[in-house]
Protein backbone atom coordinates (compact mmCIF):
# COMPACT_ATOMS: atom_id res chain seq x y z
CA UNK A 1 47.05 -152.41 104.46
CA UNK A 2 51.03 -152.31 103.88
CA UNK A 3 50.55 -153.97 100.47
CA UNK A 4 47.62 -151.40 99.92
CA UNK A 5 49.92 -148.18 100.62
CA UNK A 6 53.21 -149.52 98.74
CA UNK A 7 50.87 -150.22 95.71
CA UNK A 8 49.98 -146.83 95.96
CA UNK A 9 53.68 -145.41 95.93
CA UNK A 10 54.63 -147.99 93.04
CA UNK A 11 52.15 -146.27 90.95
CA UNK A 12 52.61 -142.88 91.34
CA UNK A 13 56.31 -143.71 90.84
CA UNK A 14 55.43 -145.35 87.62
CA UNK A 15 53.26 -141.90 86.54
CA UNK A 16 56.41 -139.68 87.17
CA UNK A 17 58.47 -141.63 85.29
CA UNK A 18 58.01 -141.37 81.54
CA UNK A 19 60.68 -144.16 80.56
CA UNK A 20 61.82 -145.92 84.07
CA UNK A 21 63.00 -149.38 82.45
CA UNK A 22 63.26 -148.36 78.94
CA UNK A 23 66.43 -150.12 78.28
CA UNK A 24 65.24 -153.81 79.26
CA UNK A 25 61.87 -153.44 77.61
CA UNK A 26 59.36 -153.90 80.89
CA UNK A 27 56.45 -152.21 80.64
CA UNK A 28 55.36 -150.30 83.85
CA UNK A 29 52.45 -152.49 84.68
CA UNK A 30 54.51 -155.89 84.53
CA UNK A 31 57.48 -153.71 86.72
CA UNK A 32 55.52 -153.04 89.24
CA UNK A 33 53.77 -156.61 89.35
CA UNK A 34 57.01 -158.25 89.93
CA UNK A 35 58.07 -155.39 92.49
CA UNK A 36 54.87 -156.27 94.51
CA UNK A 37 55.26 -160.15 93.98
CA UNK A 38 59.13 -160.14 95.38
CA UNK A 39 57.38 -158.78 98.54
CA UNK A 40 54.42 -160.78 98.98
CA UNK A 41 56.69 -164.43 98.06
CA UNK A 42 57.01 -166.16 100.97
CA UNK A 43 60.58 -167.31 101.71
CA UNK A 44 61.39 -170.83 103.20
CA UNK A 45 64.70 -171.06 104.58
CA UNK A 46 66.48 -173.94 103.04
CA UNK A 47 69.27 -176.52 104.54
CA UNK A 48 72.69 -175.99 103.95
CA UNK A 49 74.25 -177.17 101.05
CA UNK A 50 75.77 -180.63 100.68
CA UNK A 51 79.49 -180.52 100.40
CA UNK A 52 81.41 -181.97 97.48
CA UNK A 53 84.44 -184.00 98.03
CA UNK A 54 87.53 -181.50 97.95
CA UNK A 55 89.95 -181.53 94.90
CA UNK A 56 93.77 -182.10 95.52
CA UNK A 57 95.12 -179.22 97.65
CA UNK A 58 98.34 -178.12 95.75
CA UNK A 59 99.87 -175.46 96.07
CA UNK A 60 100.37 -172.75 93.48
CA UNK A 61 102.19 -169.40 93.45
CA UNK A 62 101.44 -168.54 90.24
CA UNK A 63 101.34 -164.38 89.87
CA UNK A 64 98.29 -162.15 89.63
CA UNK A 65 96.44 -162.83 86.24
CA UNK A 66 98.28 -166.54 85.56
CA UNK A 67 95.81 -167.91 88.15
CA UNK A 68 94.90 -171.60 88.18
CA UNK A 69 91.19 -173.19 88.37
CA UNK A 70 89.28 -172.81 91.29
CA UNK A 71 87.67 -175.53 93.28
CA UNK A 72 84.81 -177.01 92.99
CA UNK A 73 81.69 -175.76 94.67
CA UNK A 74 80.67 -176.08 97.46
CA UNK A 75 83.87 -176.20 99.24
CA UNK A 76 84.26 -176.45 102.91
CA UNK A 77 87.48 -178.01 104.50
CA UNK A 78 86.17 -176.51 108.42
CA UNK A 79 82.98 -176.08 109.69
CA UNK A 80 83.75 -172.37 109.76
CA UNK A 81 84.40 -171.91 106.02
CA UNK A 82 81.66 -171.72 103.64
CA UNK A 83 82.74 -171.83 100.31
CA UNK A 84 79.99 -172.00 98.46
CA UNK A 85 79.88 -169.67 95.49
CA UNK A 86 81.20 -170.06 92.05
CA UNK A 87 83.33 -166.72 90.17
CA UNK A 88 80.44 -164.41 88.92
CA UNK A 89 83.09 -163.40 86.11
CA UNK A 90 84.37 -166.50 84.71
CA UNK A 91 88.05 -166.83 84.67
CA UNK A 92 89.78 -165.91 81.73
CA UNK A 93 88.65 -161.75 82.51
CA UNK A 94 89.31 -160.12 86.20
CA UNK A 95 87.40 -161.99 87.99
CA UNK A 96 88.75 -161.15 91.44
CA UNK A 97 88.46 -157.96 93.97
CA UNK A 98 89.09 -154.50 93.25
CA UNK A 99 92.06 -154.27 96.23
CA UNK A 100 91.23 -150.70 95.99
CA UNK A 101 87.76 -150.84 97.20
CA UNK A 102 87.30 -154.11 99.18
CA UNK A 103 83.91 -154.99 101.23
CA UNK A 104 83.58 -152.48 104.38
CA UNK A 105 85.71 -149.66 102.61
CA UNK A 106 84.69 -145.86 101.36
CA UNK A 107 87.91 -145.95 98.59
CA UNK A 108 89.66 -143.01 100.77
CA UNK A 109 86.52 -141.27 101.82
CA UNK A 110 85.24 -140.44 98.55
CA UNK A 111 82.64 -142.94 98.13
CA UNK A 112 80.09 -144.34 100.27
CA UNK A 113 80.73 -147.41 102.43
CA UNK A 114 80.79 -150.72 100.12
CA UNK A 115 78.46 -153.51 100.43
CA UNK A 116 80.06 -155.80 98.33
CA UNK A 117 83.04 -156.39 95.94
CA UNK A 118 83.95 -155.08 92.96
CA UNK A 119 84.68 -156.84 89.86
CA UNK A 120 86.44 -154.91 86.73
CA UNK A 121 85.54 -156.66 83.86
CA UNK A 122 84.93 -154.94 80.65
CA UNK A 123 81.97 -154.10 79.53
CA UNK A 124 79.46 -156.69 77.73
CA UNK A 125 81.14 -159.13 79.52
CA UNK A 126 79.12 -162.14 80.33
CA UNK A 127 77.73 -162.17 84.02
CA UNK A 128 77.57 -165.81 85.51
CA UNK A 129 74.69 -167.36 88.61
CA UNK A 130 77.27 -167.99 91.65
CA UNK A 131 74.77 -171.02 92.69
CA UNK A 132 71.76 -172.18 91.67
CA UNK A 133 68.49 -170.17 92.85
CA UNK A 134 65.62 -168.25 92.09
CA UNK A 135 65.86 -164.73 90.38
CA UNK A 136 64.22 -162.56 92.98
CA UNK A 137 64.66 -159.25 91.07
CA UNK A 138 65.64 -158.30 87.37
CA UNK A 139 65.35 -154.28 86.41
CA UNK A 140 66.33 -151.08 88.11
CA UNK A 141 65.17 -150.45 91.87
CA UNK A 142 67.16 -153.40 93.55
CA UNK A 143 67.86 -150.92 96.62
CA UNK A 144 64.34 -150.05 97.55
CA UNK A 145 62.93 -153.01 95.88
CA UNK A 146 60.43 -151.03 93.75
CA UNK A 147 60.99 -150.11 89.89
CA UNK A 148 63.23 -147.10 89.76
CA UNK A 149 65.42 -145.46 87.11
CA UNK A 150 67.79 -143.82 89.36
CA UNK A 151 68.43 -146.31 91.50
CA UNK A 152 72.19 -146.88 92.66
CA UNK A 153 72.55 -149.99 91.56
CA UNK A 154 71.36 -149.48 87.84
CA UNK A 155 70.64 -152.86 85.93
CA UNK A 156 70.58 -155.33 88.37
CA UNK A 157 69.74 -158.93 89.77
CA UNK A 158 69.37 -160.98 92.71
CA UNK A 159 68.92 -164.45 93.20
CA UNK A 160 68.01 -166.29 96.42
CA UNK A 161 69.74 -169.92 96.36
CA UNK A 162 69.32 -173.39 97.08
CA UNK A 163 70.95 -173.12 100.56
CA UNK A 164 70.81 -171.22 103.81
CA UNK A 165 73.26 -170.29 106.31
CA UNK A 166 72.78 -170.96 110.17
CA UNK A 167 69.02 -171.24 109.69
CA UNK A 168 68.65 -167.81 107.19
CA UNK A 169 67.68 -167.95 103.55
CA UNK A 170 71.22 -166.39 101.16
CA UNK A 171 71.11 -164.55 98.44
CA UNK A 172 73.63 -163.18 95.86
CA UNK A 173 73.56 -159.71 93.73
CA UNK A 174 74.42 -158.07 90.67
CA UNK A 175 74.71 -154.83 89.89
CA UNK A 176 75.30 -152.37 87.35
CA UNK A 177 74.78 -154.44 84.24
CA UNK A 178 74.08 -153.02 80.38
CA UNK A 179 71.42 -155.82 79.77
CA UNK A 180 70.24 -158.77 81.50
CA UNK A 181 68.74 -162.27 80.40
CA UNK A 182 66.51 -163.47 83.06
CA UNK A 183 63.17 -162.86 85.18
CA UNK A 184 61.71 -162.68 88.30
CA UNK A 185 60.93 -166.53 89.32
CA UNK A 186 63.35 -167.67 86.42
CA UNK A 187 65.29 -170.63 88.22
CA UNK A 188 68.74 -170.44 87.45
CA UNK A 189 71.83 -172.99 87.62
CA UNK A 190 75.53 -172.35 88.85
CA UNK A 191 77.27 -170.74 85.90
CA UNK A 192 74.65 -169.61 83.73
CA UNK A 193 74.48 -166.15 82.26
CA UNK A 194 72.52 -163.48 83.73
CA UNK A 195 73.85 -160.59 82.15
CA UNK A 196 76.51 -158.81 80.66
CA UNK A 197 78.89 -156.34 82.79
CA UNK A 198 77.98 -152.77 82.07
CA UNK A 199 77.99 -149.00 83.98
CA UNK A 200 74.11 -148.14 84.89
CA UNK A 201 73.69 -146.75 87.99
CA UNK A 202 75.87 -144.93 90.45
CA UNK A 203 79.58 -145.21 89.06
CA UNK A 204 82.76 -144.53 87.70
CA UNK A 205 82.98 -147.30 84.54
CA UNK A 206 82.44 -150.49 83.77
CA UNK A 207 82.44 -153.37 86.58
CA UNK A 208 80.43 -155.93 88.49
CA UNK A 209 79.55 -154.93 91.67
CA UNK A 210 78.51 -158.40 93.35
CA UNK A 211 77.09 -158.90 97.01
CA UNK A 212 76.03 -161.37 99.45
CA UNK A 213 73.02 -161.08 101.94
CA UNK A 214 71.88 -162.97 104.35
CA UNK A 215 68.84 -162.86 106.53
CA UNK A 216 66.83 -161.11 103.80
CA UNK A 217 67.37 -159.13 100.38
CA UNK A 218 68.66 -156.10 101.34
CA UNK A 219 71.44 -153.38 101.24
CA UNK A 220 71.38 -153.84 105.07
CA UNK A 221 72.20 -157.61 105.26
CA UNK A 222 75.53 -157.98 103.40
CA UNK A 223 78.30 -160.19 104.59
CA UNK A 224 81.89 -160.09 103.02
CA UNK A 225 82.03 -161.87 99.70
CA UNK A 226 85.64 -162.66 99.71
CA UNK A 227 84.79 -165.00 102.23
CA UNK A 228 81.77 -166.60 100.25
CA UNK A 229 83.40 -166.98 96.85
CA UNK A 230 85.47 -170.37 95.80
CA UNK A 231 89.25 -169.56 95.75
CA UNK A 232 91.86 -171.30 92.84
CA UNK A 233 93.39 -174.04 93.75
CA UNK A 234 95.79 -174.03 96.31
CA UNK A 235 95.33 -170.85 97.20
CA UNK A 236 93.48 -169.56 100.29
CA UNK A 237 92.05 -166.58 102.37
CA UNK A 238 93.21 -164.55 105.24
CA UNK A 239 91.00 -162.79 107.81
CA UNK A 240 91.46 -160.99 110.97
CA UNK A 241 89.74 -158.87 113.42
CA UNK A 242 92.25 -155.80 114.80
CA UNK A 243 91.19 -154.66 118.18
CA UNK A 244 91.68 -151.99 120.75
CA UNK A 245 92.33 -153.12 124.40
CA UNK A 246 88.79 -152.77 125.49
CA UNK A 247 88.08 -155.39 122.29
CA UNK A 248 86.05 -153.18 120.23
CA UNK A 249 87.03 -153.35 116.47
CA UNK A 250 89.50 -150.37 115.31
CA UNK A 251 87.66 -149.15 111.98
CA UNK A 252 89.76 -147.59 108.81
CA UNK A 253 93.22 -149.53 110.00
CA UNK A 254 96.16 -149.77 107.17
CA UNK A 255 97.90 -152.59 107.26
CA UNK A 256 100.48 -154.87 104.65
CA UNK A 257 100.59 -158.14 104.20
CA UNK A 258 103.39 -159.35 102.54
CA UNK A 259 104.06 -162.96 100.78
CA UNK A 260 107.66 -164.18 102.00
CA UNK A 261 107.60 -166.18 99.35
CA UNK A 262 107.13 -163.68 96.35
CA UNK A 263 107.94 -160.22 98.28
CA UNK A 264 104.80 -159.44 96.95
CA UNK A 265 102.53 -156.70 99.17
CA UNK A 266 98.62 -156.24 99.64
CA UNK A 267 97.46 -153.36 101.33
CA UNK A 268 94.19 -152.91 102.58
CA UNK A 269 92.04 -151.64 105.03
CA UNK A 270 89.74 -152.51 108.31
CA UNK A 271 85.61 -151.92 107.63
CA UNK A 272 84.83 -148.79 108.58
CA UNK A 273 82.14 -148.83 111.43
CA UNK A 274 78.90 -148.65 109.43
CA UNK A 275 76.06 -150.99 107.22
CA UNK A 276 78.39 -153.39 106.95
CA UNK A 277 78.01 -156.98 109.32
CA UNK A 278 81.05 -159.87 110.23
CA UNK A 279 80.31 -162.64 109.28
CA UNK A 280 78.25 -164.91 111.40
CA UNK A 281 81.33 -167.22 112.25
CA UNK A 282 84.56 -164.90 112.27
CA UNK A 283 83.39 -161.70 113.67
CA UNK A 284 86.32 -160.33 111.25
CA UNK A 285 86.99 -156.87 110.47
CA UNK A 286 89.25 -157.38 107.49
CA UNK A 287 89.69 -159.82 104.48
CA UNK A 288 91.95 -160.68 101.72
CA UNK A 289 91.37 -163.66 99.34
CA UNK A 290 92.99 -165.37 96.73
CA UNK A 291 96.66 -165.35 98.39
CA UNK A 292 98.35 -168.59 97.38
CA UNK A 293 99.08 -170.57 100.02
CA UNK A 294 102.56 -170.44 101.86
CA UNK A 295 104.14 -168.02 104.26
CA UNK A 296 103.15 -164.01 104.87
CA UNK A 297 103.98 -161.69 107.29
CA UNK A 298 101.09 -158.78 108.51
CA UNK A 299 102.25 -155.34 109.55
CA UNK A 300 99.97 -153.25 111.34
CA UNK A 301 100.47 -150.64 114.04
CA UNK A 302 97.86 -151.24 117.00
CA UNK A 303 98.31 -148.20 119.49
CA UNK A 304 101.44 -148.10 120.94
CA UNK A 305 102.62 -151.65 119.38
CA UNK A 306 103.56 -152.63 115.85
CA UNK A 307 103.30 -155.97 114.90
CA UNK A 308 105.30 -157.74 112.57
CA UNK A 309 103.94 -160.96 112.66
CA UNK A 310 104.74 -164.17 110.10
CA UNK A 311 102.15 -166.48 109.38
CA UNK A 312 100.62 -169.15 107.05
CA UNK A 313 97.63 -169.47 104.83
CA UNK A 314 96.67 -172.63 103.88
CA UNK A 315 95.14 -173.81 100.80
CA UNK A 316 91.03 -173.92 100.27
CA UNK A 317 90.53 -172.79 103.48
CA UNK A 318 90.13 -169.44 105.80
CA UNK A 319 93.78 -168.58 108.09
CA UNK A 320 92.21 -166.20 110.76
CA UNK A 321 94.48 -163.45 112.48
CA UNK A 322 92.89 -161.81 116.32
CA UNK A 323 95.47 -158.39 116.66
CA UNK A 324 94.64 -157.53 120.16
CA UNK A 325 96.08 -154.52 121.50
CA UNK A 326 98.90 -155.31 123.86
CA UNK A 327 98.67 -159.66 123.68
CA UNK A 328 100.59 -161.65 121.13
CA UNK A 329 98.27 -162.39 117.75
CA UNK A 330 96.56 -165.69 117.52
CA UNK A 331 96.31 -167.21 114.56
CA UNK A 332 93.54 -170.24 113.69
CA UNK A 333 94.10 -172.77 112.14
CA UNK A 334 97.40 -172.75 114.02
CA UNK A 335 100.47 -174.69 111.34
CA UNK A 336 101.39 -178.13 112.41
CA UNK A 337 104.49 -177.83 115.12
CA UNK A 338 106.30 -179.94 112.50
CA UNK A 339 106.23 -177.32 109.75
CA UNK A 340 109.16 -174.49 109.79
CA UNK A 341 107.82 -171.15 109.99
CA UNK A 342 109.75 -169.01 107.92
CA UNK A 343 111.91 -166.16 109.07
């Protein structure tokens, strides 16, 4: 009966719409066949991905923009980390975070709370699989999973993948393309173009908005991507959760980090308490990748108590930070006793 009733709203969507996917060339009927067939595809949840023999863990300080290769994927140092997705911008263009807008923020309350990462690469650029998968959706209407024209997300794709994650299928998406080269049940390999970058949908210009989901396909399912995506080599990832004394996570929290290496400053933000999930093995309520690896120091006010604390990320691999209210931060992995920590 479900299938019955949303075949029934597909249609009369289609028959108020006089042009819904003009611009990739679908005609209504085929839309709403693949809309219906995403739905009624079962979905095995697959193993987790075998995990490739690291590449040499230098270290690189290289600036913003003169950025080296990343590793190979999957990479996974710690049972905790999951590397496992490859640059959906390929390196040579921006192919890293808008700072400005990171996963869990609302860019200074004027926009809604983000579900992924943003990506500003100009448009027509190409748009790259993260892993190999299945295309799961290819048009307008990723959000409510039925062809629509006005959907948020404009152009977009997702693709479920090869792998799960603790037991749940994972899938990866793309939004807000000008055109895009593939189809529902197309199998697709790590690397291989599924688009170009482009501004359909709700926004301000030209970028990739990029997501991943676990669980299921949806808006609601998100996890951080900074904590999914390969970093360069030798560079690595900071997280943290920052919590009030009765250990609930404090939402919309400034704080610096700071390389003491470089003098170089990130600032960013804690998620803000809505749609968006921790991940499965951090519980984090911040992240910021692709710091190369050496010494920084975080600055955050927690109530009454600032801290000022130094500490080290390490490279290919996730440094996390617990800022509880009133207790000393604990860092994990903790640096070997034999390495100076830096003033």
């Amino acid at each position: 009966m479900k299938y019955v009733l949303s075949l029934i709203v597909l249609v009369v969507g289609l028959m108020s719409g006089e042009a819904l996917l003009a611009t990739d060339g679908l005609p209504a009927q085929a839309a709403t066949a693949q809309a219906i067939a995403v739905f009624q595809t079962p979905t095995p949840i697959p193993a987790e991905p075998p995990v490739l023999a690291p590449m040499p863990l230098t270290i690189d300080t290289r600036p913003e923009g003169l950025r080296p290769p990343p590793y190979r994927i999957p990479l996974q140092l710690r049972p905790e980390d999951h590397f496992w997705f490859a640059r959906p911008i390929a390196s040579g263009e921006v192919n890293w975070p808008n700072p400005e807008y990171r996963y869990g923020g609302n860019y200074f309350d004027d926009m809604h709370t983000h579900s992924g990462i943003d990506i500003s690469a100009p448009s027509g650029h190409p748009v790259l699989a993260a892993a190999d998968g299945v295309v799961m959706w290819a048009g307008y209407g990723l959000f409510g999973h039925y062809p629509n024209h006005d959907d948020p997300y404009g152009l977009a794709v997702s693709i479920q993948h090869d792998f799960g994650f603790e037991g749940k299928p994972v899938y990866t998406a793309y939004a807000h393309m000008r055109a895009i080269n593939v189809k529902v049940g197309q199998y697709v390999h790590a690397g291989e173009q599924i688009g170009e970058v482009g501004a359909t949908g709700k926004v301000t210009g030209a970028h990739l908005h990029f997501e991943v989901r676990v669980g299921e396909d949806s808006f609601f399912a998100t996890r951080n991507p900074e904590l999914w995506l390969v970093p360069p080599q030798g560079w690595g990832v900071v997280a943290g959760r920052i919590e009030s004394v009765d250990d609930w996570p404090i939402p919309k929290k400034s704080f610096t980090i700071t390389s003491l290496d470089s003098d170089r400053t990130w600032r960013s933000w804690t998620y803000i308490d809505e749609v968006v999930h921790p991940d499965d093995d951090y519980d984090e309520n911040f992240v910021v990748s692709d710091l190369p690896a050496g010494y920084y120091r975080i600055t955050v006010w927690v109530w009454w108590k600032k801290y000022d604390e130094v500490f080290q990320v390490l490279p290919g691999q996730t440094t996390f930070l617990l800022i509880h209210s009133g207790h000393p931060m604990q860092v994990n992995p903790t640096p070997p006793p034999a390495t100076p920590i830096a003033p």
